[in-house]
Protein backbone atom coordinates (compact mmCIF):
# COMPACT_ATOMS: atom_id res chain seq x y z
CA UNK A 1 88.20 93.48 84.85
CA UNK A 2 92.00 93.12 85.95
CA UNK A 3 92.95 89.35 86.15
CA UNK A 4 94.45 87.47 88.44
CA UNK A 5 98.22 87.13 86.55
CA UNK A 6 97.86 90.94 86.64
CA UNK A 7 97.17 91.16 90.06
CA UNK A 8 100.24 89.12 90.65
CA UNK A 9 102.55 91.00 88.44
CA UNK A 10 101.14 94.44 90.67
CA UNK A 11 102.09 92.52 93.70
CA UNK A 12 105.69 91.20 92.18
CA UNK A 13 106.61 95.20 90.89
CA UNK A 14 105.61 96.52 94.41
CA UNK A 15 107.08 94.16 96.49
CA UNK A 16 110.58 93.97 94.55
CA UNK A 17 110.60 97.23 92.93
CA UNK A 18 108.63 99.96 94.07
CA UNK A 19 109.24 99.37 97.55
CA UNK A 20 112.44 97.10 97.44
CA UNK A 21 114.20 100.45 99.08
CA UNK A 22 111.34 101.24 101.59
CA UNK A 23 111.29 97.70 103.04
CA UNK A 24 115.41 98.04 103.52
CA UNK A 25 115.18 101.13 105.54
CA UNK A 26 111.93 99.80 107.60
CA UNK A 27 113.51 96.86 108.31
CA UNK A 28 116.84 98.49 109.70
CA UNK A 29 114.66 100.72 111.97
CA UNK A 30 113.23 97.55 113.56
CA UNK A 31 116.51 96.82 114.04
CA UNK A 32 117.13 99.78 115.93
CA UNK A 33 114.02 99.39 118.34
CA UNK A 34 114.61 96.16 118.73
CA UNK A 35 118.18 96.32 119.95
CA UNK A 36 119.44 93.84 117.01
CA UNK A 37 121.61 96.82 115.59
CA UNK A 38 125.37 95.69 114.23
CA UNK A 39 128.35 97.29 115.68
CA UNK A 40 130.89 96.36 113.35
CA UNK A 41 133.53 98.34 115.23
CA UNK A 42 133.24 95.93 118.77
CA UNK A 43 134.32 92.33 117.51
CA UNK A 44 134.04 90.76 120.90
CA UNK A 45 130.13 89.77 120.92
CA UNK A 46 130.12 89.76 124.85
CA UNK A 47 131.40 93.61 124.64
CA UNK A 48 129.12 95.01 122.55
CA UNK A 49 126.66 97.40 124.81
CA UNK A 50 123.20 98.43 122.77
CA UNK A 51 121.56 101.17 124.90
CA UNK A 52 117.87 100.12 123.55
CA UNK A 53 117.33 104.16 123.68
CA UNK A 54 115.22 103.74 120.31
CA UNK A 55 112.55 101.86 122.28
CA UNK A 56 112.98 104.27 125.31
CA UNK A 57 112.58 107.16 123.29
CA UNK A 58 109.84 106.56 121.58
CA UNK A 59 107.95 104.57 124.29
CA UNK A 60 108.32 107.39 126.54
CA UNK A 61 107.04 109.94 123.99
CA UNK A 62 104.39 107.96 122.79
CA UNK A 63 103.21 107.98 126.78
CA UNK A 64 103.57 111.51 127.16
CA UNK A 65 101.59 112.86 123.80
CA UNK A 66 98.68 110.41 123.35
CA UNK A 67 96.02 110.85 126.12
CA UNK A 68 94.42 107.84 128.03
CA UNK A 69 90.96 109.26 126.97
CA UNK A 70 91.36 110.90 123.73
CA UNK A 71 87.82 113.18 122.46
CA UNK A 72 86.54 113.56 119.39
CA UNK A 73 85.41 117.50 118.77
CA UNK A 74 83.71 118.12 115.55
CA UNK A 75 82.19 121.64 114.43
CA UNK A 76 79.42 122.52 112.73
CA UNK A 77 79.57 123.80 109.04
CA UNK A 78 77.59 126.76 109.92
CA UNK A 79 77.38 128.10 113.67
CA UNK A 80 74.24 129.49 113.43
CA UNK A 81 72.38 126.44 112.28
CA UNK A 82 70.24 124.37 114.57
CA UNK A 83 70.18 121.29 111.79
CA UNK A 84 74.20 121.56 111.60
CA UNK A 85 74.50 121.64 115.68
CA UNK A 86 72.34 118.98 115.87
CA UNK A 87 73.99 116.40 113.66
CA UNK A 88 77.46 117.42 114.92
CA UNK A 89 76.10 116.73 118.49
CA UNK A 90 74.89 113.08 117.22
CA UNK A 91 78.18 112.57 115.11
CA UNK A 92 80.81 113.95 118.36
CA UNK A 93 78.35 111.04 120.26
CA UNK A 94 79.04 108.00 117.96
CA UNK A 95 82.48 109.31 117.41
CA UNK A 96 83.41 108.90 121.44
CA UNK A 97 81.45 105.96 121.31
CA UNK A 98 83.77 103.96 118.79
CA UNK A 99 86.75 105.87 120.97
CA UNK A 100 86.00 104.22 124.16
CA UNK A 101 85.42 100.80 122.39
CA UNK A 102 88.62 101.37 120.98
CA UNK A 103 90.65 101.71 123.64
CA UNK A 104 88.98 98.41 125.00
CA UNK A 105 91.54 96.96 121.81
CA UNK A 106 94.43 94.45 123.54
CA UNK A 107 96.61 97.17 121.23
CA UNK A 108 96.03 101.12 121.95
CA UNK A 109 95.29 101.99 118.16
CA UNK A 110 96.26 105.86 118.84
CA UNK A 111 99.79 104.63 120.52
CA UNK A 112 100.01 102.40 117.79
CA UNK A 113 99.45 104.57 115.15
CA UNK A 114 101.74 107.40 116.79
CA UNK A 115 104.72 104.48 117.03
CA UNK A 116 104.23 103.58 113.23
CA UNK A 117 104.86 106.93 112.55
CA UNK A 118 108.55 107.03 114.53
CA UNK A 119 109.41 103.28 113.72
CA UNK A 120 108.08 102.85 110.16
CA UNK A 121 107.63 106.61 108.89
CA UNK A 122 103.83 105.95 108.36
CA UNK A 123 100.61 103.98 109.40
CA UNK A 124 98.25 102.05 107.40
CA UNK A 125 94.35 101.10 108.60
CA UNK A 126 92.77 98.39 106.89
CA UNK A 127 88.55 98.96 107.19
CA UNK A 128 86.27 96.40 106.50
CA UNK A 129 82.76 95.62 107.68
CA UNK A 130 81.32 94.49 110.42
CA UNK A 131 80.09 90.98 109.31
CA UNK A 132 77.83 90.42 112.16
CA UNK A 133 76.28 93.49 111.52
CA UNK A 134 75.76 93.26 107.57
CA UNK A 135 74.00 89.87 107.80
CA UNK A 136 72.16 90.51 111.17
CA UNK A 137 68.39 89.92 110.58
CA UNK A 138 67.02 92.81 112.79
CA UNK A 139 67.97 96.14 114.40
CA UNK A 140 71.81 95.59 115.17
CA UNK A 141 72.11 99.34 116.59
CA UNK A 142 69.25 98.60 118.68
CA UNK A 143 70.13 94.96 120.02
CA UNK A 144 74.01 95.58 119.79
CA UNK A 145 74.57 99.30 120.68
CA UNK A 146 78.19 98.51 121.68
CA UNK A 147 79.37 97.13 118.80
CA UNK A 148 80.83 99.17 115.58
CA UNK A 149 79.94 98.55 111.99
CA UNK A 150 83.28 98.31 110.85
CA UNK A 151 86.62 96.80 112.11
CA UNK A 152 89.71 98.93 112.94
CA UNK A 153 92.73 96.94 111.72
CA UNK A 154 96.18 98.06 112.07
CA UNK A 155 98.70 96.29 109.54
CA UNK A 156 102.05 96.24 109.78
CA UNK A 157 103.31 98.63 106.90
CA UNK A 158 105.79 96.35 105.59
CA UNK A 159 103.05 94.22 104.75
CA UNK A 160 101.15 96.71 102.66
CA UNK A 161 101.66 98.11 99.15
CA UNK A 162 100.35 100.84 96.71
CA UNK A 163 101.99 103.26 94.40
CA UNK A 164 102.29 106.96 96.40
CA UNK A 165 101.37 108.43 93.04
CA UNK A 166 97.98 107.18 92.91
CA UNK A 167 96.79 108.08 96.48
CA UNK A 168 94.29 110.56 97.17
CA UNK A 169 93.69 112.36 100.61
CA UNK A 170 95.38 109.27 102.08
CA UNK A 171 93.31 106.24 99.77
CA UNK A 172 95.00 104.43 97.55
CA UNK A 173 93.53 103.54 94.11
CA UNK A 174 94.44 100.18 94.39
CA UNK A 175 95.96 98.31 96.98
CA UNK A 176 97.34 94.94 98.00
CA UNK A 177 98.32 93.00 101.11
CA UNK A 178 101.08 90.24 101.47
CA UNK A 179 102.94 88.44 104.11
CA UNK A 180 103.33 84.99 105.92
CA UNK A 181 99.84 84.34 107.55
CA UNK A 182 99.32 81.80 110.03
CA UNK A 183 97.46 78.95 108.15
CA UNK A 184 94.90 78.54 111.35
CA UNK A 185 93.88 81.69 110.73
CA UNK A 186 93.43 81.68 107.33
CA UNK A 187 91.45 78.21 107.23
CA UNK A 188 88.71 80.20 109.95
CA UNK A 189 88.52 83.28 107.66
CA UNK A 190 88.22 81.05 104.64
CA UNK A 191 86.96 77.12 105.28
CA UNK A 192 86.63 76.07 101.83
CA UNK A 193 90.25 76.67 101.52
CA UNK A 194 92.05 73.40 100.29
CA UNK A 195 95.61 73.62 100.42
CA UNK A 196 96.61 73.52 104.24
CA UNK A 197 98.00 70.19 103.54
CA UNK A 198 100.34 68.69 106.65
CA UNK A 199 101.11 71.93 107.43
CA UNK A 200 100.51 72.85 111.32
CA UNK A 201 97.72 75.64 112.53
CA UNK A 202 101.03 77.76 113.59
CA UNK A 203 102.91 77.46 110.45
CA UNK A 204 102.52 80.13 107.68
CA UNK A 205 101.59 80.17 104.23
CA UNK A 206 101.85 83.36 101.37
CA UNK A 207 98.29 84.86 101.78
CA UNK A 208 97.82 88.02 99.37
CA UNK A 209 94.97 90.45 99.35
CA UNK A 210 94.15 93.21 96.55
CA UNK A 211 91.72 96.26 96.31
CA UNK A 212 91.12 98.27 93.98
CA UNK A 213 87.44 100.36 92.99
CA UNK A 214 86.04 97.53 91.50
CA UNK A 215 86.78 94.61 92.70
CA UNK A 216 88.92 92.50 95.41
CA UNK A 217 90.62 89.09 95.10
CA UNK A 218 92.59 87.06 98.06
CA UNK A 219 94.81 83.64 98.05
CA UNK A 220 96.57 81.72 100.00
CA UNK A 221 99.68 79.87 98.68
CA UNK A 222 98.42 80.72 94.99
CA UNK A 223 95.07 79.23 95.77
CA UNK A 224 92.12 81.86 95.44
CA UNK A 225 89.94 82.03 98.70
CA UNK A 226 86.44 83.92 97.56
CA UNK A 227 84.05 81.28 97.22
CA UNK A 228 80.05 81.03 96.76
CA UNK A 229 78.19 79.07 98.97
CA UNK A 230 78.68 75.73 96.88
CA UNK A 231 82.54 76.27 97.09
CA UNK A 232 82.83 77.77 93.48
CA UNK A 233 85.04 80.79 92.39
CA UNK A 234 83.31 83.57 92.32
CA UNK A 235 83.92 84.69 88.28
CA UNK A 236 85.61 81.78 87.41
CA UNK A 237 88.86 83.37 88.86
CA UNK A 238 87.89 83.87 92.29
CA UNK A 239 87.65 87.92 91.83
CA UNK A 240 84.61 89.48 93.65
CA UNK A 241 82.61 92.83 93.36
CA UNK A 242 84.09 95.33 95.97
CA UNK A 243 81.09 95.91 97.83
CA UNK A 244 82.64 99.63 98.68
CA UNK A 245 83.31 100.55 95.80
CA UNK A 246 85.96 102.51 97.38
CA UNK A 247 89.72 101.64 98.45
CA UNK A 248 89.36 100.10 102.12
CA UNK A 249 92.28 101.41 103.51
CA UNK A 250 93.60 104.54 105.01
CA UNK A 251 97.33 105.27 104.62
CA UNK A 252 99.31 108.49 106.21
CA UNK A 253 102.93 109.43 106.03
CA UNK A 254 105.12 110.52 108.91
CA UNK A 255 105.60 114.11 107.29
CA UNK A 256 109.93 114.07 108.55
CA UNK A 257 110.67 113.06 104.62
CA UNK A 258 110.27 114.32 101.06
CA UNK A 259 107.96 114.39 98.53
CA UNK A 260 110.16 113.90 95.52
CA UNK A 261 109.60 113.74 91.80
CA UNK A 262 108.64 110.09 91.35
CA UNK A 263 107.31 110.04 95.09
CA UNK A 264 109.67 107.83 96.23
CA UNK A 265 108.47 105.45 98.84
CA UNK A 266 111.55 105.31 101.00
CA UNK A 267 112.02 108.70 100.92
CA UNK A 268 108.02 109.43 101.86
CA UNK A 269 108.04 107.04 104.38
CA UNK A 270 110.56 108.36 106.58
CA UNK A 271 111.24 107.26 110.28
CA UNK A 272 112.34 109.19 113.09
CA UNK A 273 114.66 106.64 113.60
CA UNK A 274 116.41 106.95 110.40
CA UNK A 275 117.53 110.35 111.38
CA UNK A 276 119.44 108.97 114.27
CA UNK A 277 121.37 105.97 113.37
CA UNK A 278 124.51 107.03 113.03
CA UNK A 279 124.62 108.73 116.60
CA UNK A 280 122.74 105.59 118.16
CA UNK A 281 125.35 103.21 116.85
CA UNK A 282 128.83 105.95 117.42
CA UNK A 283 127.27 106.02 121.39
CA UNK A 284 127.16 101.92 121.78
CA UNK A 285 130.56 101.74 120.19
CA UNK A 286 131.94 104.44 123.04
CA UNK A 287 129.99 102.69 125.40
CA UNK A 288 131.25 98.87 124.29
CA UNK A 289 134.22 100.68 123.72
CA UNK A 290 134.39 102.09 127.53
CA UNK A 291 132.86 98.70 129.28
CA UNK A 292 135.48 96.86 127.85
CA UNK A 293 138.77 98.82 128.73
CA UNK A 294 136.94 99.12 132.69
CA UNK A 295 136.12 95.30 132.43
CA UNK A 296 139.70 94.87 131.65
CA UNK A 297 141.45 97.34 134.05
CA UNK A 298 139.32 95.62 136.54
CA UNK A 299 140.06 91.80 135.48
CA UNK A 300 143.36 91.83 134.45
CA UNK A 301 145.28 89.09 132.49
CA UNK A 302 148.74 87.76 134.00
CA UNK A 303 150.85 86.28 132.87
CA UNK A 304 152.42 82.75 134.01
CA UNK A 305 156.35 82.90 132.54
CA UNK A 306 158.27 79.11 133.13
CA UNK A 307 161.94 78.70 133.62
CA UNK A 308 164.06 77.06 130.77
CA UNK A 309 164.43 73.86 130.27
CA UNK A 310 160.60 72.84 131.32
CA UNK A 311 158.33 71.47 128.11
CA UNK A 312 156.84 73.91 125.18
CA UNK A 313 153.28 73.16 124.47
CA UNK A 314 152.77 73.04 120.49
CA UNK A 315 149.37 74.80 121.00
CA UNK A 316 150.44 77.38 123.41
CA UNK A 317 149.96 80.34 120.67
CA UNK A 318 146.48 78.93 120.02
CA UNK A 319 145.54 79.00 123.64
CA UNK A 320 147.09 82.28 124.59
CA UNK A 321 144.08 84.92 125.30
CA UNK A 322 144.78 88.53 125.88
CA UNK A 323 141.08 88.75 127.69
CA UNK A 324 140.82 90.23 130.83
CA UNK A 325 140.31 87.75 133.93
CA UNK A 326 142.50 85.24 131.94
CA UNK A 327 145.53 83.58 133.01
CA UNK A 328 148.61 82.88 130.44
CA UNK A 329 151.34 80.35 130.44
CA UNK A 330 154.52 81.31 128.60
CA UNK A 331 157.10 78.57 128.68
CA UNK A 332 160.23 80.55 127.75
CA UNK A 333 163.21 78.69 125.86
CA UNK A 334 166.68 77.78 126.94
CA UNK A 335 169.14 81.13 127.99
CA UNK A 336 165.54 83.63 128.71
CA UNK A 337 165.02 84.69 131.91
């Protein structure tokens, strides 16, 4: 059984190593569709025109390829079978079923998944059980046909780590989650946890989860969170059986980079954005560039010039702006005209 300082060290080489590079280039993309990129060319803040076409791009696409009622077709393995028709049939049913309650999400998990692609340059889906279904005493399907077994849970995938060399068909072997959680949220997913202190229900504290085929282990600033009924950690560490004995997460790559040697995270998980930076940022610069001679051309500076003999102002360099809509007052010295 792994233990928990190994767990930690897995965490420590993914986060700062592995995907030290990957979380640079995700995190510059944000940038970019968040209109927070840097023009280092326009100095004057108030000149600097972003075009926010990342966000209009991709927005727009996203619009135009998903479908507001997505199907879900699935073939038989062998045409001519009845059985096979049959249990396609029953599978293409509970498949549109979990579509439509889908779509009922506050977050359209198709257009999200489709934007993770272009922002991020790949999507992660974090699976787990349903627990009102696993612990309901009775016929769930029959007393609760709406509801789905398992949760669809799209994470952010700069919060989500595992070595590209170990996945299979899109699973990872192993698997762990980290990021600032709200500590409200974490003390109604986990009420024996201890360590909320003063801290307020919006404030955050480090909350880590890990996966791998055996087992699973969570904690929340270095405190472990799986507990048994009478508040004790579950194998003295606080590591638990995985009870799917299987990776819960689904992971896909955008398919715009390359799969090199060492499968090379930042290279893998590459973003349509990436491939446009440079142009983005040479069109706000022309832009900024262009608002600010027409803002000037149309507010002119003048010029104030005073006869000899009147007073020099000691600060009148400081104060002299070459802006446009400004108005300058050059005192000019004894014989200038």
């Amino acid at each position: 059984m792994i233990t928990i300082s190994q767990i930690k060290e897995f965490k420590d080489y993914m986060v700062n190593q592995r995907h030290a590079q990957r979380l640079i280039e995700q995190n510059t993309d944000v940038g970019f569709f968040d209109n927070q990129y840097p023009l280092k060319l326009i100095k004057k803040p108030d000149y600097q025109m972003r075009t926010n076409f990342v966000a209009r791009m991709i927005n727009g696409v996203t619009q135009q390829l998903i479908s507001k009622e997505p199907k879900m077709y699935v073939l038989p393995k062998k045409a001519e079978s009845g059985t096979d028709k049959e249990a396609t049939k029953r599978i293409s049913i509970l498949g549109n079923k979990w579509i439509q309650s889908l779509l009922n999400y506050a977050i359209n998990p198709f257009e999200q998944t489709f934007k993770n692609f272009a922002i991020f340059g790949e999507s992660w889906i974090y699976l787990p059980h349903n627990q009102l279904a696993a612990t309901y005493e009775g016929d769930w399907q029959e007393d609760y046909p709406s509801i789905m077994p398992i949760h669809f849970i799209f994470y952010d995938p700069r919060i989500v780590f595992a070595d590209p060399s170990e996945e299979i068909d899109g699973q990872p072997q192993r698997a762990v989650v980290w990021y600032k959680r709200a500590v409200g949220d974490i003390l109604e997913h986990y009420p024996k946890w201890t360590k909320m202190g003063n801290k307020k229900p919006h404030e955050t504290s480090d909350f880590l989860l890990y996966f791998d085929n055996d087992l699973s282990y969570a904690e929340a600033d270095g405190e472990p969170l799986f507990r048994n009924k009478k508040g004790k950690l579950l194998h003295g560490e606080g590591q638990r059986e995985n009870p799917y004995h299987c990776i819960p997460f689904a992971h896909g790559f955008s398919g715009w980079g390359i799969d090199t040697q060492g499968r090379d995270p930042h290279e893998l998980a590459y973003s349509r954005i990436r491939m446009l930076r440079s142009l983005i940022t040479e069109d706000s610069q022309v832009r900024s560039d262009q608002l600010y001679n027409f803002h000037g051309f149309a507010h002119r500076s003048r010029t104030l010039y005073l006869p000899a003999g009147t007073e020099l102002s000691e600060d009148w360099a400081a104060s002299y702006k070459n802006d446009p809509d400004k108005l300058n007052v050059i005192q000019l010295p004894e014989g200038a005209s």
